[in-house]
N, C-alpha and C. Protein backbone atom coordinates (compact mmCIF):
# COMPACT_ATOMS: atom_id res chain seq x y z
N UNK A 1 -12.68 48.86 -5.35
CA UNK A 1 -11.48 49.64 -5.08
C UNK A 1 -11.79 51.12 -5.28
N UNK A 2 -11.02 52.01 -4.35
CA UNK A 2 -11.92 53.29 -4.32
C UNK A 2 -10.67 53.83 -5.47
N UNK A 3 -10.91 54.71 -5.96
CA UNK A 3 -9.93 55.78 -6.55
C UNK A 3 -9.30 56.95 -5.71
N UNK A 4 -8.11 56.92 -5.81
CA UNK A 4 -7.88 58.32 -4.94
C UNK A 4 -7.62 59.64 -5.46
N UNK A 5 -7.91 60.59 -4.66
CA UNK A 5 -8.17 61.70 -5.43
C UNK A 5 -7.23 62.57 -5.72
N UNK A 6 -6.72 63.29 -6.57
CA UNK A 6 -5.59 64.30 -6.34
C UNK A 6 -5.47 64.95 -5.58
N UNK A 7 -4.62 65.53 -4.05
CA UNK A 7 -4.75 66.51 -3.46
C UNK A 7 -5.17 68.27 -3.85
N UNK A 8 -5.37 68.57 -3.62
CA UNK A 8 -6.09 69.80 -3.72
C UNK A 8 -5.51 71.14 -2.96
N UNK A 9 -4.61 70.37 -1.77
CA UNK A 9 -4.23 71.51 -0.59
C UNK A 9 -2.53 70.79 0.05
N UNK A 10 -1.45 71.90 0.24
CA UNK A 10 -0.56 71.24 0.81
C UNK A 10 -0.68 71.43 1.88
N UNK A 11 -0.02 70.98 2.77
CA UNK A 11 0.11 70.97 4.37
C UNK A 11 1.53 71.08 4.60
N UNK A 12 0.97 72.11 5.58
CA UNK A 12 2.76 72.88 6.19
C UNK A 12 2.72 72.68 7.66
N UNK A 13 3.75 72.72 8.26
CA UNK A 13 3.86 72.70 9.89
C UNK A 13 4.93 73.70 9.98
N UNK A 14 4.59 74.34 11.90
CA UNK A 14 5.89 74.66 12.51
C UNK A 14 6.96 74.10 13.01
N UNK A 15 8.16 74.46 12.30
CA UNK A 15 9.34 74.00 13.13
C UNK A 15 9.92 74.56 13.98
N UNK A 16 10.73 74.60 15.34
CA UNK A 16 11.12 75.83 16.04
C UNK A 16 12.59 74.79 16.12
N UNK A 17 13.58 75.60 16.61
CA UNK A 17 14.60 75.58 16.77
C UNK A 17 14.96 75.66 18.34
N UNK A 18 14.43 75.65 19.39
CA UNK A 18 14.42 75.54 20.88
C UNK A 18 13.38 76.33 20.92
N UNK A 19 13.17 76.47 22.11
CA UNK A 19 11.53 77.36 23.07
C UNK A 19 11.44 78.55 22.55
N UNK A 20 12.35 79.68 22.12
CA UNK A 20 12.17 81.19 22.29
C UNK A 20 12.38 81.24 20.46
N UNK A 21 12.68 80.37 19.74
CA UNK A 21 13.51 80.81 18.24
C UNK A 21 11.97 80.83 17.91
N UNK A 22 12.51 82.04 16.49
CA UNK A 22 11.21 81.79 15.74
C UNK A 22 11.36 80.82 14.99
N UNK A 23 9.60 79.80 14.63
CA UNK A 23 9.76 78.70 13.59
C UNK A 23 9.92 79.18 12.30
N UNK A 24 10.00 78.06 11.17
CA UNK A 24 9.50 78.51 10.10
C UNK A 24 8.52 77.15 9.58
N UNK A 25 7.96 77.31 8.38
CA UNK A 25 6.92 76.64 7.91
C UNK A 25 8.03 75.53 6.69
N UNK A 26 7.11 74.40 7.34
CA UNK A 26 8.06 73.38 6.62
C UNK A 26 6.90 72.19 6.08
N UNK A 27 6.86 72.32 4.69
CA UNK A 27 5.78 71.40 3.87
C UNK A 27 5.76 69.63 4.23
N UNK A 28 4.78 69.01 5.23
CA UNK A 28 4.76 68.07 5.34
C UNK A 28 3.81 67.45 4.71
N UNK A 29 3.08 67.48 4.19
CA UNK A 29 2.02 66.47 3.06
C UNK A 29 0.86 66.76 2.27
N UNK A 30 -0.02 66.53 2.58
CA UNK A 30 -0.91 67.01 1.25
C UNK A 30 -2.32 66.78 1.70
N UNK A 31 -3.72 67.14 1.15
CA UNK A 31 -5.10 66.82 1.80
C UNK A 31 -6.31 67.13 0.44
N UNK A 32 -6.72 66.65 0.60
CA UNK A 32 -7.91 66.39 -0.69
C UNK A 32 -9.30 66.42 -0.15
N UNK A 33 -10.01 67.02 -0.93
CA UNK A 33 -11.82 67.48 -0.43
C UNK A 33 -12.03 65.63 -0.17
N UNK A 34 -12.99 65.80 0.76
CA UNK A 34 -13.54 64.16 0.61
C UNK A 34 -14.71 63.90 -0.11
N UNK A 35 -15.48 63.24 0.17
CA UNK A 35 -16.53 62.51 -0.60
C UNK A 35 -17.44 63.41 -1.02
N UNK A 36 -17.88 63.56 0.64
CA UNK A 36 -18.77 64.57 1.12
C UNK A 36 -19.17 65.93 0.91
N UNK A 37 -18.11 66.57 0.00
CA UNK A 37 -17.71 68.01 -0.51
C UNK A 37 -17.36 68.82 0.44
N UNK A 38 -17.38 68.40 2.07
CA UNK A 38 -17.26 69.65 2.79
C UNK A 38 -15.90 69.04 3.56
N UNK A 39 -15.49 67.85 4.32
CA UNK A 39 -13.86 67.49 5.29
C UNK A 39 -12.96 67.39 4.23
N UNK A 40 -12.16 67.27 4.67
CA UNK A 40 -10.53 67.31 4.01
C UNK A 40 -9.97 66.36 4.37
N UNK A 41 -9.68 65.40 3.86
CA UNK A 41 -8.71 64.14 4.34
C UNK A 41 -7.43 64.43 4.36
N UNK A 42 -6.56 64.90 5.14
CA UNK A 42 -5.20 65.44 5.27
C UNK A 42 -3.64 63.61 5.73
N UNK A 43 -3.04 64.07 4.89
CA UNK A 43 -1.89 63.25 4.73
C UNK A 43 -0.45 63.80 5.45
N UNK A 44 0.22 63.38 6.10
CA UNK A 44 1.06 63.92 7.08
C UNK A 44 1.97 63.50 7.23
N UNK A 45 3.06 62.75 5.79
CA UNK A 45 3.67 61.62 6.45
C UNK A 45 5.15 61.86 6.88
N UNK A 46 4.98 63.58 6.99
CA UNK A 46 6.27 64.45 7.20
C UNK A 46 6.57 64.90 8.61
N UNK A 47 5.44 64.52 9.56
CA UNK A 47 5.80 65.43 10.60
C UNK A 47 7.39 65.33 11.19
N UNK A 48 7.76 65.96 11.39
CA UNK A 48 8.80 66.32 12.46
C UNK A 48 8.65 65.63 14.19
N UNK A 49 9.62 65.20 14.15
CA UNK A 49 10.03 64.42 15.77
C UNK A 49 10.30 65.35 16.48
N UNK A 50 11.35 66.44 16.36
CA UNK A 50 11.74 67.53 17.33
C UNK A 50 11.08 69.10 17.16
N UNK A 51 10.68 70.13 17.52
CA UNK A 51 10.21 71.25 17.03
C UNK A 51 8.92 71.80 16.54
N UNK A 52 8.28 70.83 16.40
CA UNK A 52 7.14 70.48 16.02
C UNK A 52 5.96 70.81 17.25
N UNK A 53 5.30 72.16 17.01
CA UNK A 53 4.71 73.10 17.47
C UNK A 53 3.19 72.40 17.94
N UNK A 54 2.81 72.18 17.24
CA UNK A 54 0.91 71.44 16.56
C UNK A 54 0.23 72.83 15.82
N UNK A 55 0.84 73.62 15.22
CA UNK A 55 0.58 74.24 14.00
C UNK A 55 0.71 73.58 12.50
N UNK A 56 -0.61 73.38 12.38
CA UNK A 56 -0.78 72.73 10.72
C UNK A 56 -1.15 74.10 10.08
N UNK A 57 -1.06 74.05 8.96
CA UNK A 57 -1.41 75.50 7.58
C UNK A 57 -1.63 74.03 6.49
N UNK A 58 -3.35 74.56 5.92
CA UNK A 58 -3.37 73.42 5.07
C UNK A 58 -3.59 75.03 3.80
N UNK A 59 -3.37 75.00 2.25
CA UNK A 59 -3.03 76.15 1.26
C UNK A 59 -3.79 75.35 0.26
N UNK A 60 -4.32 75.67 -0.46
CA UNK A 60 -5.14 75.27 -1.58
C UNK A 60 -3.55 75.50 -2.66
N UNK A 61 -3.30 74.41 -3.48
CA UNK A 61 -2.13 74.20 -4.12
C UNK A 61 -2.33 75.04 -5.47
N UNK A 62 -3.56 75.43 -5.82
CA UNK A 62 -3.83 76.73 -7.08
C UNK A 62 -3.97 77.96 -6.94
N UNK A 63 -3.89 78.31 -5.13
CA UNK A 63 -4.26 79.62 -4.71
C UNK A 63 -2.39 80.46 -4.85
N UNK A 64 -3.03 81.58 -5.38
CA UNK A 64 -2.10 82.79 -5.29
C UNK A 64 -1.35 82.39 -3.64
N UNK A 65 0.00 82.35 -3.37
CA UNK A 65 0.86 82.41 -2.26
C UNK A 65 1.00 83.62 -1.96
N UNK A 66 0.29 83.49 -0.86
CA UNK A 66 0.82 85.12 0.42
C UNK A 66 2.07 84.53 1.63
N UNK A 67 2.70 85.10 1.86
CA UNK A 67 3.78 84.34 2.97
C UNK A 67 2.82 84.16 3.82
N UNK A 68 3.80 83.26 4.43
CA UNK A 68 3.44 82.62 5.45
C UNK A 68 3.07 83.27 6.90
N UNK A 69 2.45 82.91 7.89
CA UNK A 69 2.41 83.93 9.04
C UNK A 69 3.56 83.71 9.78
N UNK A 70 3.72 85.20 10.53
CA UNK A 70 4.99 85.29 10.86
C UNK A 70 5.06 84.42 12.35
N UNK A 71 4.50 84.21 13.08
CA UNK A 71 4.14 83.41 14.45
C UNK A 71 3.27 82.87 14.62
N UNK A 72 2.89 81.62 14.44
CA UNK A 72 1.27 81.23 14.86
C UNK A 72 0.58 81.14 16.45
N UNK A 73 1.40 81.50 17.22
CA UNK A 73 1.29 81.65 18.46
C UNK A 73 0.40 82.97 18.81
N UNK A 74 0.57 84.05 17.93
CA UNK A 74 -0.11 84.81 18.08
C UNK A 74 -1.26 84.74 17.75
N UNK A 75 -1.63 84.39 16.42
CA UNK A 75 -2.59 84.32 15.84
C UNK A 75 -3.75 83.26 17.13
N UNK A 76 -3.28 82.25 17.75
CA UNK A 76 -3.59 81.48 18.87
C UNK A 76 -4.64 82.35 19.72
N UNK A 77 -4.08 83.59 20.37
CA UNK A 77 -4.44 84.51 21.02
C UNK A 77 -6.35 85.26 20.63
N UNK A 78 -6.64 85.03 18.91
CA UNK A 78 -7.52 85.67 18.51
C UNK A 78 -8.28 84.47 17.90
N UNK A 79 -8.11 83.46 18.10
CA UNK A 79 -9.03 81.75 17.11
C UNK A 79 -9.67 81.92 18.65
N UNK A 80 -10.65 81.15 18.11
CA UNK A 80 -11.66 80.49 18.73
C UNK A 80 -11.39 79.02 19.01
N UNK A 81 -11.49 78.68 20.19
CA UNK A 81 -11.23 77.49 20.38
C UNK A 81 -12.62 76.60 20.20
N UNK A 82 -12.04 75.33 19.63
CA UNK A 82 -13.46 74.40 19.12
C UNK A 82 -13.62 73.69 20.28
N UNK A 83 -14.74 73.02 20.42
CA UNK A 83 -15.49 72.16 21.58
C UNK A 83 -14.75 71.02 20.91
């Protein structure tokens, strides 16, 4: 039987309110280093049915809180997209 680990990081999502509203960040679950020291096993058992963007924010749960970003849509504009 494996042991499970304490999470380490919460997990937030966007909610929007129709197409044009701004979202806000709404805490859906939790994610813990894995075995391996380097993936994150992320837990989600909050998502949202309506509004629900596909913006995840995973926060290390001991780190100093900076707000949240104000649009992640923008931020979209300057990431690098992964293969």
């Amino acid at each position: 039987m494996t042991v499970r680990k304490p999470p380490t990081h919460n997990a937030y999502c966007v909610v929007r309110q129709g197409r044009r509203a701004a979202g806000h960040w709404m805490e859906v679950g939790s994610a813990s280093v894995a075995d391996n020291g380097i993936d994150l096993k992320v837990y989600l058992p909050l998502i949202p049915v309506t509004g629900f963007d596909g913006h995840i924010l995973l926060r290390p749960i001991d780190a100093v809180h900076e707000p949240f970003p104000s649009d992640p849509e923008e931020e979209e504009e300057d990431a690098v997209e992964m293969p």
